[in-house]
Protein backbone atom coordinates (compact mmCIF):
# COMPACT_ATOMS: atom_id res chain seq x y z
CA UNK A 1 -9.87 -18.25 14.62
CA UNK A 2 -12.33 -15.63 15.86
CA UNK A 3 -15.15 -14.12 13.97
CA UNK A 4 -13.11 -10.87 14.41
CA UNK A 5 -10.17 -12.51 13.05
CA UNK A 6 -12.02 -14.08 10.01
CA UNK A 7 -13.48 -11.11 9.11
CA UNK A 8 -10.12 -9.18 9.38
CA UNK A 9 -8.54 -11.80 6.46
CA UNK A 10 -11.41 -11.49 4.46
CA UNK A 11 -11.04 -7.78 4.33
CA UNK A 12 -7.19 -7.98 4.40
CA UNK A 13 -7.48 -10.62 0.71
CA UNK A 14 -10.37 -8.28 -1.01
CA UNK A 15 -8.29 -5.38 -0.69
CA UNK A 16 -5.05 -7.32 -1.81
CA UNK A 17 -6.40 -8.90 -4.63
CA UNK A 18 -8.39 -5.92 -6.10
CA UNK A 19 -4.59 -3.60 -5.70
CA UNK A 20 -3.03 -6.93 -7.61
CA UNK A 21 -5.36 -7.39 -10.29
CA UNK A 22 -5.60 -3.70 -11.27
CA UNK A 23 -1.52 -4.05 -11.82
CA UNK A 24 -2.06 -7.20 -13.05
CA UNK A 25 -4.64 -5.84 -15.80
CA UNK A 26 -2.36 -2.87 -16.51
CA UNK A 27 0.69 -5.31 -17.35
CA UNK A 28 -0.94 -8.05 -19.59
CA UNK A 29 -3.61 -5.77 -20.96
CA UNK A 30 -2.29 -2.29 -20.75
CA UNK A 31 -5.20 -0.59 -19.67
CA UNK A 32 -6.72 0.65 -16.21
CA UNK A 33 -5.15 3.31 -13.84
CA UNK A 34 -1.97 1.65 -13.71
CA UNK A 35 -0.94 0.99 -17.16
CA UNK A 36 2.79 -0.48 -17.78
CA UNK A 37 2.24 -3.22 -20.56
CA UNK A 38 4.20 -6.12 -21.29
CA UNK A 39 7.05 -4.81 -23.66
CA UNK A 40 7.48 -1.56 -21.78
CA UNK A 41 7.33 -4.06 -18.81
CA UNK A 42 10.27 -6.16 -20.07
CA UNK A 43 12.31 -3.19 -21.18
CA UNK A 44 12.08 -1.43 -17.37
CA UNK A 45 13.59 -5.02 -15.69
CA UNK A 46 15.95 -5.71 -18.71
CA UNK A 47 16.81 -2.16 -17.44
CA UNK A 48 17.45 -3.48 -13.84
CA UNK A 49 19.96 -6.15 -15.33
CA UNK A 50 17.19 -9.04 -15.01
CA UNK A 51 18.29 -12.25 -17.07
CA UNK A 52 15.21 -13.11 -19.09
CA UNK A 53 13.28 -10.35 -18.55
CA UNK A 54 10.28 -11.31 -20.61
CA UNK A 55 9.79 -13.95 -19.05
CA UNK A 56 10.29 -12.46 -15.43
CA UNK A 57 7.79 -10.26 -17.09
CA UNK A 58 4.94 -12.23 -18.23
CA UNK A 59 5.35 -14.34 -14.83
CA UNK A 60 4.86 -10.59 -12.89
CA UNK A 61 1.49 -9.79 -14.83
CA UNK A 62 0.20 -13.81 -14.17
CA UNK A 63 1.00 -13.88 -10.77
CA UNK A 64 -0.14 -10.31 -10.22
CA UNK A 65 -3.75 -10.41 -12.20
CA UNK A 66 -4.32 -14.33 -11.29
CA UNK A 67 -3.00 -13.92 -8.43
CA UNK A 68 -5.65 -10.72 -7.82
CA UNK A 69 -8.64 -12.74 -9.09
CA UNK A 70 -8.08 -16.17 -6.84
CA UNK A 71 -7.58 -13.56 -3.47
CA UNK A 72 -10.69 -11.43 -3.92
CA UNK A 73 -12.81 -14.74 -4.77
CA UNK A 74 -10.59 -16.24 -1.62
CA UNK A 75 -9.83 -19.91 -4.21
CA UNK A 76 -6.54 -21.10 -2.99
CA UNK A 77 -5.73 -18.01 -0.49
CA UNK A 78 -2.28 -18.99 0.70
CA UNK A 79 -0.94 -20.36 -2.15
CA UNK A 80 -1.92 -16.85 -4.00
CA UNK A 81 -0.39 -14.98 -1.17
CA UNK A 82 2.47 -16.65 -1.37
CA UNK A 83 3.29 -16.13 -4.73
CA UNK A 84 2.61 -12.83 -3.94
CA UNK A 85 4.51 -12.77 -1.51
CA UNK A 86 7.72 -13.92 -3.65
CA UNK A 87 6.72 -11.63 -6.63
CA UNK A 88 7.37 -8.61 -3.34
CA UNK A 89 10.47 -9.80 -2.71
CA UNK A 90 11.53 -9.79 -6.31
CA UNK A 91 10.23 -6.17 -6.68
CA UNK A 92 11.49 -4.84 -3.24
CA UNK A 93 15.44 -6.39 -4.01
CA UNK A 94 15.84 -6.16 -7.44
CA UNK A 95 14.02 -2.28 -7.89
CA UNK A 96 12.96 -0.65 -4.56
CA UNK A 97 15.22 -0.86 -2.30
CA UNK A 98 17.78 0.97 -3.66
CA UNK A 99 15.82 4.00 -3.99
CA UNK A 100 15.40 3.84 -0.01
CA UNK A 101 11.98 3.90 2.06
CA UNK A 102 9.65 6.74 0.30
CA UNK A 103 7.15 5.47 -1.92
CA UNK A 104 6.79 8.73 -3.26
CA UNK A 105 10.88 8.33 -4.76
CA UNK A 106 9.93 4.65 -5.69
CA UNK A 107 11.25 3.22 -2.75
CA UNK A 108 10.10 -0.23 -0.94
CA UNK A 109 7.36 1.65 1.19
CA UNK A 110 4.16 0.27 -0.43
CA UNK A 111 5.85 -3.39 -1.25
CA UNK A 112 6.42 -3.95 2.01
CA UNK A 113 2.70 -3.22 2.89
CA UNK A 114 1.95 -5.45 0.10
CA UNK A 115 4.21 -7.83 1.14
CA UNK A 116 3.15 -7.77 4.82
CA UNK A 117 -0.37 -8.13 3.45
CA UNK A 118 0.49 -11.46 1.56
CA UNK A 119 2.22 -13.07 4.46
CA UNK A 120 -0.15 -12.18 6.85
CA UNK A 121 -3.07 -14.36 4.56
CA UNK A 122 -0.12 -17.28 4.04
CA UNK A 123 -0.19 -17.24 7.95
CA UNK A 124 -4.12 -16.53 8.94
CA UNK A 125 -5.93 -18.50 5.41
CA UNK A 126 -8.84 -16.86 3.59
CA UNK A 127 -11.30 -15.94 6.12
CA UNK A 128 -14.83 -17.84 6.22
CA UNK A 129 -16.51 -15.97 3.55
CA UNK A 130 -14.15 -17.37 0.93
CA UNK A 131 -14.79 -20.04 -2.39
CA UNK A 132 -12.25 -22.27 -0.68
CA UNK A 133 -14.55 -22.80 2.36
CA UNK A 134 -17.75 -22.53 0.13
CA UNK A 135 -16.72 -25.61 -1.92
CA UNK A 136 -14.69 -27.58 0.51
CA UNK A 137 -15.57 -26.55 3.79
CA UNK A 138 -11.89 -25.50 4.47
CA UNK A 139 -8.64 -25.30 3.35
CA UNK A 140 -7.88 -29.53 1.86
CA UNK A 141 -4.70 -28.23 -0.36
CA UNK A 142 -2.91 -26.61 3.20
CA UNK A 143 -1.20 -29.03 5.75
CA UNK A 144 -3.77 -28.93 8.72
CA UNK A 145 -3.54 -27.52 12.00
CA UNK A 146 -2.77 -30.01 14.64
């Protein structure tokens, strides 16, 4: 990877991680800019015909606010992004994209961007300024590069 390239990821999982922990914090502790807590949470996917939707619920807010915390601190980068990157699917089949594209209507618009985001740090790792490289000098949890 280039220096460019490193640097790129590194900005790419900051600015992930701090948009996923700020929903994160607004689902498990209801508070912050984007507050839908965990009941009012459940209710919206029960609403969406979800089977278990606490559960879907509670497993949203983890993946989102742990999820959040591990990519800004760059600990286990891919496999962060791609629960994230599962969590957008969810959200763009099961309640965007029937509203079509807009973001502005509720559409799939900014969970594709999120998604995109995700996949792109499953593909291209953490960056070098990361935890993961601080403590192990690389990735040892990813299959290596051959």
């Amino acid at each position: 990877m280039t220096r460019n390239t490193e640097w790129g990821s590194t900005v790419l999982r900051v600015t992930l991680g701090a948009i996923l922990f700020v929903h994160g914090v607004g689902k498990l502790f209801g508070v912050g800019p984007v507050p839908q807590p965990i009941p009012e949470f459940t209710t919206f996917l029960a609403s969406h015909g979800l089977p278990g939707p606490a559960v879907w619920a509670w497993l949203v807010g983890l993946v989102e606010f742990g999820g959040g915390i591990l990519l800004v601190l760059g600990f286990l980068t891919r496999f962060a992004a791609l629960a994230v990157a599962i969590d957008m699917v969810g959200a763009i089949v099961l309640v965007h994209l029937p509203r079509g594209f807009a973001y502005t209507v509720g559409g799939y618009e900014y969970a594709v961007a999120l998604l995109a985001m995700a996949l792109s740090l499953v593909i291209t790792g953490p960056g070098s300024p990361s935890l993961t490289n601080l403590l192990f000098g690389g990735e040892p949890f990813w299959p290596k590069k051959e």
